[in-house]
Protein backbone atom coordinates (compact mmCIF):
# COMPACT_ATOMS: atom_id res chain seq x y z
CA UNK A 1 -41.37 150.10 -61.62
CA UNK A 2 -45.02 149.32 -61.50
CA UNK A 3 -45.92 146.71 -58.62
CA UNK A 4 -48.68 144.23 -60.05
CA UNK A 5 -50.88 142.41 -57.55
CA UNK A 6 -52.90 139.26 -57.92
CA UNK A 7 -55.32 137.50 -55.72
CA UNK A 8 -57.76 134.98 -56.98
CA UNK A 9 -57.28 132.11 -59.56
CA UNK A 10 -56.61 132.99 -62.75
CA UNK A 11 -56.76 129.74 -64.26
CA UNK A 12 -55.86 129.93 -67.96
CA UNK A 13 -53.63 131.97 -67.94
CA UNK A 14 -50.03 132.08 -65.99
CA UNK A 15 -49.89 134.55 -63.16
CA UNK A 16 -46.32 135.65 -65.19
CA UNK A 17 -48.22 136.20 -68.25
CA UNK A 18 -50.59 138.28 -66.09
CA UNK A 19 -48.16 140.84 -64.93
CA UNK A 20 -46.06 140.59 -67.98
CA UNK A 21 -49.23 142.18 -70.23
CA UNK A 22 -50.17 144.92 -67.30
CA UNK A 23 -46.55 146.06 -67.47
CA UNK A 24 -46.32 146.02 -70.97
CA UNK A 25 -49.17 148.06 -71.30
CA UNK A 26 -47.27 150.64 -68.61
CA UNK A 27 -44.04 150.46 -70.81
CA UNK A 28 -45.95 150.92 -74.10
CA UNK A 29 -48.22 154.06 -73.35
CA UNK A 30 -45.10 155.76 -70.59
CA UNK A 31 -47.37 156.02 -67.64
CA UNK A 32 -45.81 156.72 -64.33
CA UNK A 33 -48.40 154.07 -62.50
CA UNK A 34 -47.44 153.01 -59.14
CA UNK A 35 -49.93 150.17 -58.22
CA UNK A 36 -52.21 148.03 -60.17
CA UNK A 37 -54.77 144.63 -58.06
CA UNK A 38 -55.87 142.13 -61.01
CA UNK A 39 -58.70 139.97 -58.87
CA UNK A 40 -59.70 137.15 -60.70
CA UNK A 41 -63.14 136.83 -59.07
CA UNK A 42 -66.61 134.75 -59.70
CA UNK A 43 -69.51 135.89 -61.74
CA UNK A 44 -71.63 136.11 -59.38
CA UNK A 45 -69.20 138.56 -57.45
CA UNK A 46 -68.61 140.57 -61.15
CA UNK A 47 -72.29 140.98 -61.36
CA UNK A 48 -72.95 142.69 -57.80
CA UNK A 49 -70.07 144.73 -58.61
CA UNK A 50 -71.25 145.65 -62.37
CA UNK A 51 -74.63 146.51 -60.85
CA UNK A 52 -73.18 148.61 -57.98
CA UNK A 53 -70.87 150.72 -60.36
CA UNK A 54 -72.01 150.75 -63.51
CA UNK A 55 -76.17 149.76 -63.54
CA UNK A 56 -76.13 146.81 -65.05
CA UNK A 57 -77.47 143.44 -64.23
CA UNK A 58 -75.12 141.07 -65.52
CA UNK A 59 -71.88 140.00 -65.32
CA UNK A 60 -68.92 141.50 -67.40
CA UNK A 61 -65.34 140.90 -68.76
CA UNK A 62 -63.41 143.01 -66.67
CA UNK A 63 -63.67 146.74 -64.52
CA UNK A 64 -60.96 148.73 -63.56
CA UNK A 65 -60.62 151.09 -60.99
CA UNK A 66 -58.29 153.64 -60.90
CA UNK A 67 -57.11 154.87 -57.76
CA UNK A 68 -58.32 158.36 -56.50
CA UNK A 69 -56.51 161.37 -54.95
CA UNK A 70 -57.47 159.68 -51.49
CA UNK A 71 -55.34 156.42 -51.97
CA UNK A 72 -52.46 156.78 -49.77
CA UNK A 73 -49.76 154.98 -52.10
CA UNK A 74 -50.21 156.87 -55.47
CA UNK A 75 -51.82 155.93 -58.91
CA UNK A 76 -52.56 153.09 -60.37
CA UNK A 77 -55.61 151.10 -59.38
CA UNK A 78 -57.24 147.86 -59.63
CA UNK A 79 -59.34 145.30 -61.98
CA UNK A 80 -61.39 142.68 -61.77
CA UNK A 81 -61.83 140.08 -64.40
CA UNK A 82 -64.37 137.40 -64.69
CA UNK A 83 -62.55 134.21 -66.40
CA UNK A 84 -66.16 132.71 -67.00
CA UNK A 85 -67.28 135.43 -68.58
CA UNK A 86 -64.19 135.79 -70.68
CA UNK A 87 -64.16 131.84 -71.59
CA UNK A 88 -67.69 132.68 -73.08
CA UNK A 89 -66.83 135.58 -74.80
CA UNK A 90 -63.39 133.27 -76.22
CA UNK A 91 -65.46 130.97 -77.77
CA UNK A 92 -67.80 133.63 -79.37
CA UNK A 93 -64.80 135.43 -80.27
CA UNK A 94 -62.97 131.74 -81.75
CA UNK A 95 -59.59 132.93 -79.39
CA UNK A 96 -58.03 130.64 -76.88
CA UNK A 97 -59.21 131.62 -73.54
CA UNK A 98 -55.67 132.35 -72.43
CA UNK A 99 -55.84 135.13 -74.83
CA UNK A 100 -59.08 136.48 -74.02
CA UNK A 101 -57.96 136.92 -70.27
CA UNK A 102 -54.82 138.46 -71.21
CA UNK A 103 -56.74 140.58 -73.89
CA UNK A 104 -59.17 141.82 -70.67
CA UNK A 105 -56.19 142.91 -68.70
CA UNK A 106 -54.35 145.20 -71.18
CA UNK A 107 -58.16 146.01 -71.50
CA UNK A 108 -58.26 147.03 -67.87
CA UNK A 109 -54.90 148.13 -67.82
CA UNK A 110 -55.57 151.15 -70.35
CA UNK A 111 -58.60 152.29 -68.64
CA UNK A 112 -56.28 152.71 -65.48
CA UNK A 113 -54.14 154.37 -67.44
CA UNK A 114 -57.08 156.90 -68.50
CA UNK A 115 -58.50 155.47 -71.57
CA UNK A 116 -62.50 155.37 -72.11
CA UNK A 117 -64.45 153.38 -74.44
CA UNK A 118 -67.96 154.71 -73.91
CA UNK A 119 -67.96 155.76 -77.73
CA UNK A 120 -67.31 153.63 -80.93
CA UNK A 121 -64.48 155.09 -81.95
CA UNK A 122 -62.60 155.22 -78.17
CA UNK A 123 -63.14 151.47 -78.00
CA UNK A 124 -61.45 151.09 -81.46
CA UNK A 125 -58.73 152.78 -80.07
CA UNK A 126 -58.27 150.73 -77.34
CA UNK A 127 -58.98 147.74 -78.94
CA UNK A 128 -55.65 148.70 -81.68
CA UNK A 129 -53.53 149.16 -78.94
CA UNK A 130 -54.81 146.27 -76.52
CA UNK A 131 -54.03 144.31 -80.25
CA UNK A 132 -50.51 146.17 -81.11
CA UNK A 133 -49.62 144.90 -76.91
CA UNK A 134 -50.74 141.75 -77.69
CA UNK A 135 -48.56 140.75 -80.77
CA UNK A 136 -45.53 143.09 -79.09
CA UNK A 137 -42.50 140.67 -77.73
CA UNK A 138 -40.93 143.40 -75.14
């Protein structure tokens, strides 16, 4: 069974509903993943860690980190999601911002899992199955 970790406030959204969506996601692609951290953190934090990792100057939705060969307690990995940034992106988007969080961590969930999106048509495949989890009841 996959062990799901919070720290931070998640605020609109249940921490239940939280782990309930990453292991889900587990059930519905069959990955064996041990471990997986969903920090809720500030956007100032998400945009020191966006710039660190990935070169950009702003804050973002949500980055995942799967674990490497050096973590001592197997795969899985951790995300971190912006609410702010997601409560923007809600109302741009017309979803409730419940959804949009919950949305981000399926979202990070399947990138732990292995998925990319750095093309078009690898973030429409994401985005299918991040909707298929979504609407799934088990």
């Amino acid at each position: 069974m996959t062990e799901v970790l919070l720290s931070g406030n998640p605020d609109d959204v249940s921490e239940e509903d939280v782990r309930s969506a990453v292991l889900k996601t587990v059930q519905s692609e069959s990955a064996n993943i041990e471990t997986v951290t969903v920090a809720f953190i500030a956007a100032h934090d998400m945009r020191q860690l966006n710039l660190r990792y990935r070169g950009k100057d702003a804050a973002t939705d949500v980055l995942s980190f799967p674990f490497d060969a050096s973590f001592p307690t197997g795969s899985g990995g951790e995300m971190y999601i912006c609410t702010e940034v997601c409560r923007t992106h809600s109302g741009h988007l017309g979803r409730e911002v419940s959804e949009e969080v919950l949305h981000m961590v399926i979202h990070g969930t399947l990138h732990l899992i292995g998925y990319t999106d750095e093309t078009d048509e690898q973030l429409e495949v994401m985005e299918a199955k991040t909707r298929r989890i979504l609407k799934s009841d088990g």
